[in-house]
Protein backbone atom coordinates (compact mmCIF):
# COMPACT_ATOMS: atom_id res chain seq x y z
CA UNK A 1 17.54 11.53 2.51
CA UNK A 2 16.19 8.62 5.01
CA UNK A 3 12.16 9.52 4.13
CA UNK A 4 10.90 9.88 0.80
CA UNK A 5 7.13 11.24 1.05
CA UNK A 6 4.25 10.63 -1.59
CA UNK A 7 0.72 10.34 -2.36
CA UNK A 8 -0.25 7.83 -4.54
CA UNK A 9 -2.36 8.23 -7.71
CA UNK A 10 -5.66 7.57 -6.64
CA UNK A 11 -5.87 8.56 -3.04
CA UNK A 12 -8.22 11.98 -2.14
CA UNK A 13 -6.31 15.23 -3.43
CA UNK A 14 -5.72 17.71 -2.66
CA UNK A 15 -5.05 17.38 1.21
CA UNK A 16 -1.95 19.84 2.69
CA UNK A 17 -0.25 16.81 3.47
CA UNK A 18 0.94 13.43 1.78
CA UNK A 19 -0.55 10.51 2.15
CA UNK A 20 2.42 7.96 2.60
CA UNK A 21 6.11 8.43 3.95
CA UNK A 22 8.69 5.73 3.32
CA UNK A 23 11.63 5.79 6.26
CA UNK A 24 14.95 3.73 5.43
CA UNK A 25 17.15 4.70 8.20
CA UNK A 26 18.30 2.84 11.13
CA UNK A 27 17.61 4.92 13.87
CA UNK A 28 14.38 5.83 14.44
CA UNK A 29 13.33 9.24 16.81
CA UNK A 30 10.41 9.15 18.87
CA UNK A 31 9.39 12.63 19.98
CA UNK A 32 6.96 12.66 22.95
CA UNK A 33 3.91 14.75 23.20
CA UNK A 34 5.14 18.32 23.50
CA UNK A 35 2.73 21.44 24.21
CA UNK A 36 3.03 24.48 24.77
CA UNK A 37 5.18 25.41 27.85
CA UNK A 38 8.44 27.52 27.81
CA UNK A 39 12.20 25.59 29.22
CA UNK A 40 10.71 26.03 33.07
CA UNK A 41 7.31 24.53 32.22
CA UNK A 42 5.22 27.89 32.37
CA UNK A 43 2.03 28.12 29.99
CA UNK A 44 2.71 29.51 27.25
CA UNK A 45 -0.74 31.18 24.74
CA UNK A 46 -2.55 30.38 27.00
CA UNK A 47 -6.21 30.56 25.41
CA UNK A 48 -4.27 30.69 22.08
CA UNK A 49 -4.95 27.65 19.88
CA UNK A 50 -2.73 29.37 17.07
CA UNK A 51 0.06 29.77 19.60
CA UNK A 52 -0.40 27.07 21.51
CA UNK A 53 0.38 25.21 17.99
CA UNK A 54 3.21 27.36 16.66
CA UNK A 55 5.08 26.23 20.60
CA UNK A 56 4.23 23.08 20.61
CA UNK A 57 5.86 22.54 17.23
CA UNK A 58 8.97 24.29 18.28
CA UNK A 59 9.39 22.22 21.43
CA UNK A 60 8.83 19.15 19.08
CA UNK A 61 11.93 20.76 16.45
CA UNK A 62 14.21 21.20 20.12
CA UNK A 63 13.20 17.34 21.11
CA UNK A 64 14.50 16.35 16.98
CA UNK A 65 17.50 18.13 17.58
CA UNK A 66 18.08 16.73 20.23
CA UNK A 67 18.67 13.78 18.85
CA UNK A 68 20.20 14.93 15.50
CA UNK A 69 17.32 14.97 13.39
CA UNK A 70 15.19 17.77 11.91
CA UNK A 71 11.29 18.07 10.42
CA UNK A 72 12.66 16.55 7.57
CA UNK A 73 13.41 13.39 9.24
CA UNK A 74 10.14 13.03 9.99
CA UNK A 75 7.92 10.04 8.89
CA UNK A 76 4.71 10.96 11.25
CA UNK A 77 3.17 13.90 12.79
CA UNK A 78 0.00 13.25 15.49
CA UNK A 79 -1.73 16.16 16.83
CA UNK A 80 -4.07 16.24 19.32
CA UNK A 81 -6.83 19.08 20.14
CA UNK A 82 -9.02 19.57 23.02
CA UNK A 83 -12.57 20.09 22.10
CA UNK A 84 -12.10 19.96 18.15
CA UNK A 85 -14.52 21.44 15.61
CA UNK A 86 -13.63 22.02 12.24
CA UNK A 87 -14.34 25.94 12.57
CA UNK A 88 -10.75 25.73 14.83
CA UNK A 89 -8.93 24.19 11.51
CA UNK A 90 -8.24 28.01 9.94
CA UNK A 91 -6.92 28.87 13.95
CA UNK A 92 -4.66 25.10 13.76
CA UNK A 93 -3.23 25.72 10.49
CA UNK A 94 -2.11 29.78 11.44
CA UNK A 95 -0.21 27.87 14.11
CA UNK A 96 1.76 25.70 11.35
CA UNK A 97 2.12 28.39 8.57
CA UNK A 98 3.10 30.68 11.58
CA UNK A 99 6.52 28.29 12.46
CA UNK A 100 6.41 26.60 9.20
CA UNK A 101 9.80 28.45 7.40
CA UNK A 102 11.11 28.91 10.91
CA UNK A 103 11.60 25.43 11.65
CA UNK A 104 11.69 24.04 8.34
CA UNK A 105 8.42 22.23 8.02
CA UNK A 106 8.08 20.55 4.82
CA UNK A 107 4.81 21.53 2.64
CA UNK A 108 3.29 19.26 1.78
CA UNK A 109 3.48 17.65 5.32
CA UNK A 110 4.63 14.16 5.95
CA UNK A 111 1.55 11.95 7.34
CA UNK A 112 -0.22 13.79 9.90
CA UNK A 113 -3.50 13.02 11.98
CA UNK A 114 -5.37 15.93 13.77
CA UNK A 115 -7.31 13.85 16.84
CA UNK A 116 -10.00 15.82 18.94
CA UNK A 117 -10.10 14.53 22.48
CA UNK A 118 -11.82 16.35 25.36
CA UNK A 119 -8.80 16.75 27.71
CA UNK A 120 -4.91 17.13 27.67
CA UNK A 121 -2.46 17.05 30.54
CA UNK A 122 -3.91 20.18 32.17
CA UNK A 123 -6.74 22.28 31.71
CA UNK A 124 -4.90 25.21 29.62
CA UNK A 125 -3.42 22.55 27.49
CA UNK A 126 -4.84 23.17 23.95
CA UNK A 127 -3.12 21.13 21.73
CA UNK A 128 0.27 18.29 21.97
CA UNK A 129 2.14 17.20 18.95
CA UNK A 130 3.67 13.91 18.42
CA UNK A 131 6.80 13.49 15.82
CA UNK A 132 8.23 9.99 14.44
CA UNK A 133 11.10 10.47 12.79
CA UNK A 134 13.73 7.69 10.69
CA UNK A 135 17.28 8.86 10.15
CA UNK A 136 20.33 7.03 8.64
């Protein structure tokens, strides 16, 4: 395995994600911003933060495959949400637990920041996730 995740003795607990990842591949896989929008770019839950999550994270597990790597590859997630509260966190995380077997997300995550920004790409755009990824 190229990433070996942890979370130090000392550092908050408990958080659904760890806290360091170590990647000792070669090759590393950038993933660009993906959202939600089907193969022809149509909208996809639209309105839908839980969906809009769930298809953005399966457009980011096509863009890993694409290059031979899978969610355990990776070494960094980044999401970003329009106009973030905290009462949208139970709405985010339905998203991830909805794809989470599916595409073989690993619990506890690998470093992950949730950003709140006011705009993304277009005005249905609810959320875009961003994978690193190291692989041997």
């Amino acid at each position: 395995m190229t990433v070996r995740l942890l979370s130090p003795e000392g550092m908050f607990q408990p958080v659904p994600y760890h806290h360091v990842s170590i990647g000792t591949g070669a090759r590393h896989v950038h993933v660009a911003g993906q959202i939600a929008r089907d193969a022809e770019g149509n909208p996809v839950a639209t309105g839908d933060l839980t969906g809009q999550v769930a298809q953005s994270l399966r457009n980011t597990a096509r863009g890993l495959a694409g290059a031979g790597a899978d969610f355990s590859d990776v070494v960094r997630l980044r999401f970003f949400v329009t106009r973030w509260s905290p009462e949208k966190m139970d709405d985010f995380m339905a998203g991830l637990d909805q794809v989470a077997d599916e595409l073989g997300i690993p619990r506890p995550l690998p470093p992950v920041s949730l950003i709140g920004v006011d705009y993304l790409f277009e005005p249905d755009v609810l959320v875009e996730v961003e994978a690193f990824a190291v692989l041997d």
